[in-house]
Every structure is written in C-alpha cells, then in structure tokens.
C-alpha atoms as a PDB file:
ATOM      1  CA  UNK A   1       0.000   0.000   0.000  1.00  0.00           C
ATOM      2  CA  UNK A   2       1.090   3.177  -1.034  1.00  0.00           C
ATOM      3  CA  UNK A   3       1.894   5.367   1.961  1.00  0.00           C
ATOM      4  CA  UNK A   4      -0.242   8.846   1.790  1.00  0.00           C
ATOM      5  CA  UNK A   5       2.485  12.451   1.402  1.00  0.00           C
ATOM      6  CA  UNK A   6      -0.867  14.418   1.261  1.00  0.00           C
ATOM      7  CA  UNK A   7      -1.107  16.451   4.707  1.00  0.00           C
ATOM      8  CA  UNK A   8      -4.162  17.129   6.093  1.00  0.00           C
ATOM      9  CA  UNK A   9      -4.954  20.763   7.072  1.00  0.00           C
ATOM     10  CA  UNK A  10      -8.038  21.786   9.003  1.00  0.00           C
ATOM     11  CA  UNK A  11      -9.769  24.898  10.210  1.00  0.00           C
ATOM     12  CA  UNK A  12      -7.090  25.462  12.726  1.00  0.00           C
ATOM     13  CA  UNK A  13      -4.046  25.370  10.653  1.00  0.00           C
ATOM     14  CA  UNK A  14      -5.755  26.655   7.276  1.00  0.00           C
ATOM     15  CA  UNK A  15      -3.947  30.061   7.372  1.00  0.00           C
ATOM     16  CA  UNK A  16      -0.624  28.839   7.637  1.00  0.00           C
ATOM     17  CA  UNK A  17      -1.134  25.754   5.687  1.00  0.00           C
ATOM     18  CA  UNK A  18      -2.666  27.569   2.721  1.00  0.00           C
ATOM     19  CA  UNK A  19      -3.185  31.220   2.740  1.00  0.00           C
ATOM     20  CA  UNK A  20       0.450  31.920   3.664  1.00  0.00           C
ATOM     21  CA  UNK A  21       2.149  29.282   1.996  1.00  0.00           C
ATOM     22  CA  UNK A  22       4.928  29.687  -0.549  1.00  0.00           C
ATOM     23  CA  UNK A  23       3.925  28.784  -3.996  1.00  0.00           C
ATOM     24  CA  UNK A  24       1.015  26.903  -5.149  1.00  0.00           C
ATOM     25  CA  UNK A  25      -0.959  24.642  -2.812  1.00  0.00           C
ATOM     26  CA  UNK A  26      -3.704  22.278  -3.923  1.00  0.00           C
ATOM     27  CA  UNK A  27      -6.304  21.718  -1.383  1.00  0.00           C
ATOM     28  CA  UNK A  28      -8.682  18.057  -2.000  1.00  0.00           C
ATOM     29  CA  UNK A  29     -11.870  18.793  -0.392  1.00  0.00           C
ATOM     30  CA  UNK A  30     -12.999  15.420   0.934  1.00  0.00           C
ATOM     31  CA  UNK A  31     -14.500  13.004   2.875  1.00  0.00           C
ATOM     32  CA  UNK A  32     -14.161   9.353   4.337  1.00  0.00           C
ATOM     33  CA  UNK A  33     -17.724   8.153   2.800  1.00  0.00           C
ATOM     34  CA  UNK A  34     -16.948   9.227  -0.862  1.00  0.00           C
ATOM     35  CA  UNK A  35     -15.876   7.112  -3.093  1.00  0.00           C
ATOM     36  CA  UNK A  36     -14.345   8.982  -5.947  1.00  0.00           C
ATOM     37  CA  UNK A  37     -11.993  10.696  -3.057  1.00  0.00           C
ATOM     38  CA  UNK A  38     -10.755   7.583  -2.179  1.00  0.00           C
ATOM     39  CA  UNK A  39     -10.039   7.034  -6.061  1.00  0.00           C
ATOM     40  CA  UNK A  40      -8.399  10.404  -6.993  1.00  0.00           C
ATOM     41  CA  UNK A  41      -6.097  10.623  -3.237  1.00  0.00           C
ATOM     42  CA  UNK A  42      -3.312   8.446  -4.522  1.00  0.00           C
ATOM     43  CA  UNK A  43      -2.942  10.045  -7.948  1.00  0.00           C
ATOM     44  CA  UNK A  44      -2.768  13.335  -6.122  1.00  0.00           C
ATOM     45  CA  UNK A  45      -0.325  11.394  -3.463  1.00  0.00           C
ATOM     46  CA  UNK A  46       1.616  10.224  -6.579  1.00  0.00           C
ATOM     47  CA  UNK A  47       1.595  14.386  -8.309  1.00  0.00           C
ATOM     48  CA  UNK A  48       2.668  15.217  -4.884  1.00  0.00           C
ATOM     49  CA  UNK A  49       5.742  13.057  -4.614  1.00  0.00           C
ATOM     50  CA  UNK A  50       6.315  13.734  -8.137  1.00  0.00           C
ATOM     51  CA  UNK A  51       6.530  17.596  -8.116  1.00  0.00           C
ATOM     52  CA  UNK A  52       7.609  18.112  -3.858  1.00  0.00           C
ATOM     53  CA  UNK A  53       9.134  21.462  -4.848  1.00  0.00           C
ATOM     54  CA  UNK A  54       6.753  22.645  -6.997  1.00  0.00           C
ATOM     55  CA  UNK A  55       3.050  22.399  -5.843  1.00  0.00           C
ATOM     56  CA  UNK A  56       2.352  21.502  -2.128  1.00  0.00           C
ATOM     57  CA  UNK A  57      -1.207  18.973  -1.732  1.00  0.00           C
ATOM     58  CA  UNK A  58      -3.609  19.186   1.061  1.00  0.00           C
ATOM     59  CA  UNK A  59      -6.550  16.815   1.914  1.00  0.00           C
ATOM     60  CA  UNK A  60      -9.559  18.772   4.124  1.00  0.00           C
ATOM     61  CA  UNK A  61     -12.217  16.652   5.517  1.00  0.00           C
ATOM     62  CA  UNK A  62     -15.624  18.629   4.835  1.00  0.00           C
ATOM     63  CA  UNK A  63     -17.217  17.479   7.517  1.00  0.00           C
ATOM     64  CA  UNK A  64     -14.857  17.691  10.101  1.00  0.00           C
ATOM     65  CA  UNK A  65     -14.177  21.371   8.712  1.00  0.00           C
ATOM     66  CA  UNK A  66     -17.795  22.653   7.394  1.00  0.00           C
ATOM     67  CA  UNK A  67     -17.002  26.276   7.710  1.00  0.00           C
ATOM     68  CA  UNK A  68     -14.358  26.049   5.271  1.00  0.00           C
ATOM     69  CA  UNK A  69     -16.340  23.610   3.019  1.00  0.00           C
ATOM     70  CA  UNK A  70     -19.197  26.402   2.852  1.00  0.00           C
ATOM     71  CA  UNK A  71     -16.806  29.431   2.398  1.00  0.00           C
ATOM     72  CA  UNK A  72     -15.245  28.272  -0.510  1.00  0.00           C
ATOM     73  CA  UNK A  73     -18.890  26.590  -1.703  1.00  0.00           C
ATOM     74  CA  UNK A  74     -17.827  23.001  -1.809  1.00  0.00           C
ATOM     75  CA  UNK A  75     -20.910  21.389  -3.113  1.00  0.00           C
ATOM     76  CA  UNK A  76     -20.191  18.121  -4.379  1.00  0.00           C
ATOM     77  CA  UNK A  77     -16.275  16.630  -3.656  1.00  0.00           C
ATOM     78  CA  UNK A  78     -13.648  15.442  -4.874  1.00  0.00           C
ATOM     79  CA  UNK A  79     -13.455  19.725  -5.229  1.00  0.00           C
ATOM     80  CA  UNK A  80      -9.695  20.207  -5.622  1.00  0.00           C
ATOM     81  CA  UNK A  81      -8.780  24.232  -5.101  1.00  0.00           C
ATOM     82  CA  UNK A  82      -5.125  25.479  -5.960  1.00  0.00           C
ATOM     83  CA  UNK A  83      -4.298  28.356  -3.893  1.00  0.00           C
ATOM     84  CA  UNK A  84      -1.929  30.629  -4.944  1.00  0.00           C
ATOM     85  CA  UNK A  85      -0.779  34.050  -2.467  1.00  0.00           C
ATOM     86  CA  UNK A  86      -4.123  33.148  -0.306  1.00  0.00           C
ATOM     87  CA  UNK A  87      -5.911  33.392  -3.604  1.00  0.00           C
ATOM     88  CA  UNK A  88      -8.322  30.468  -5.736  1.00  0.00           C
ATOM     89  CA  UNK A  89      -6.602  30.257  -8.776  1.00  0.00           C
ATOM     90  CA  UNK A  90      -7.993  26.862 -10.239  1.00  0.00           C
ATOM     91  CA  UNK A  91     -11.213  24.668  -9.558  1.00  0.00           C
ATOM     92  CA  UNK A  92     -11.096  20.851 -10.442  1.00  0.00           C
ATOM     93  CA  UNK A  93     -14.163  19.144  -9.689  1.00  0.00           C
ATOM     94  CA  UNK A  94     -14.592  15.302  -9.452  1.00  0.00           C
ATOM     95  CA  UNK A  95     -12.223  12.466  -9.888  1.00  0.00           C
ATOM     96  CA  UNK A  96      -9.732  12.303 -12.684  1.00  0.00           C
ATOM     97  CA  UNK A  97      -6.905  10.049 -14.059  1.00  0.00           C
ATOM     98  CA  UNK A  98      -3.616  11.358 -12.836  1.00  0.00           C
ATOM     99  CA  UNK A  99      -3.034  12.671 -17.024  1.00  0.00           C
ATOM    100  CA  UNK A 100      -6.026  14.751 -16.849  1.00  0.00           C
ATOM    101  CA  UNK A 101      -5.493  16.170 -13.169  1.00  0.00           C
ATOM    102  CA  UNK A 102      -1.999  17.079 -14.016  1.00  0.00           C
ATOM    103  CA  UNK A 103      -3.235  18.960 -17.639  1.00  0.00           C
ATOM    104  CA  UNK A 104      -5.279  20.904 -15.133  1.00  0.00           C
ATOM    105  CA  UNK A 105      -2.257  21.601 -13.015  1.00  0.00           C
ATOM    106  CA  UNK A 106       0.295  21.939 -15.982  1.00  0.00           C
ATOM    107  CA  UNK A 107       1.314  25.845 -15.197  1.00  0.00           C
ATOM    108  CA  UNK A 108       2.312  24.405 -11.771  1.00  0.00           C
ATOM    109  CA  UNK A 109       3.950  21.310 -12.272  1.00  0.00           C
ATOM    110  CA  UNK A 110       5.953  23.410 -15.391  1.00  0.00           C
END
C-alpha cells in the first residue's frame, strides 16, 4: 500500500497551511464516505511526490471542517482548489486520471 504524502490541514491550521504558503498549494476537499476521493487521493499522493518542490497537496475533511467547506462553496467533492498568495486560482471538480489532473495543473507542475 502506497503510503499517503498528502497532509491534512483543518480549520485550525488553514492560514498557515494555505493562505500563507509559498507557492502553489492544492487543497482536495474530501471526505471518508466518498468514493471517488478515495479514487483520486493516490494520484494526487503520486503528483505530490512527483513535483515536492513545486506544488504543495492538502486533503480537508468537509465534515470535520464545514465552515471552510461552505466558504469556498464546496458542493459536491472530490473539489480540488489550488491556492496561490491566499488566492483560488484553479477549480477541479470530481475524480480524474492522474493525465487529466496534471493537464489541469500543468502551469504548476511546469
């Protein structure tokens, strides 16, 4: 089994996590009952380990962090959100083959 290099951030550590991180940060809006999470978190485990210095990759758990789920209108998941200088640069929604997710993310992982 492939051991997981996404962190998890939460309500508590969100600031310093994501809105005053250095370069890019993807953020996978989740949650334990969903399947398609489950399916996209090791390709974005696998961009992760991939690319280290150039994109960092977050898992939040919507229902254990609700607030943030509604403020950034997560309404169906996988959501993935790149942040970028505290700012939403890029929306992915649902699962995707690791090709597709990382032609989404291609001015990142450049």
């Amino acid at each position: 089994m492939q051991r997981m290099t996404a962190k998890a951030t939460s309500s508590s550590t969100w600031d310093e996590d994501v809105l005053k991180a250095d370069g890019p940060v993807l953020v996978d809006f989740w949650a334990a009952w969903c399947g398609p999470c489950r399916m996209v978190a090791p390709v974005l485990d696998q961009i992760q380990s991939e690319n280290p210095d150039k994109i960092t990759v977050l898992k939040l758990n919507v229902d254990e962090n609700p607030d943030l789920a509604m403020k950034y209108q997560i309404t169906s998941i996988p959501a993935m959100k790149v942040f970028n200088k505290g700012e939403v640069e890029t929306t992915i929604i649902g699962a995707k083959p690791k090709f597709a997710l990382e032609n989404d993310l291609a001015a990142y992982l450049a």
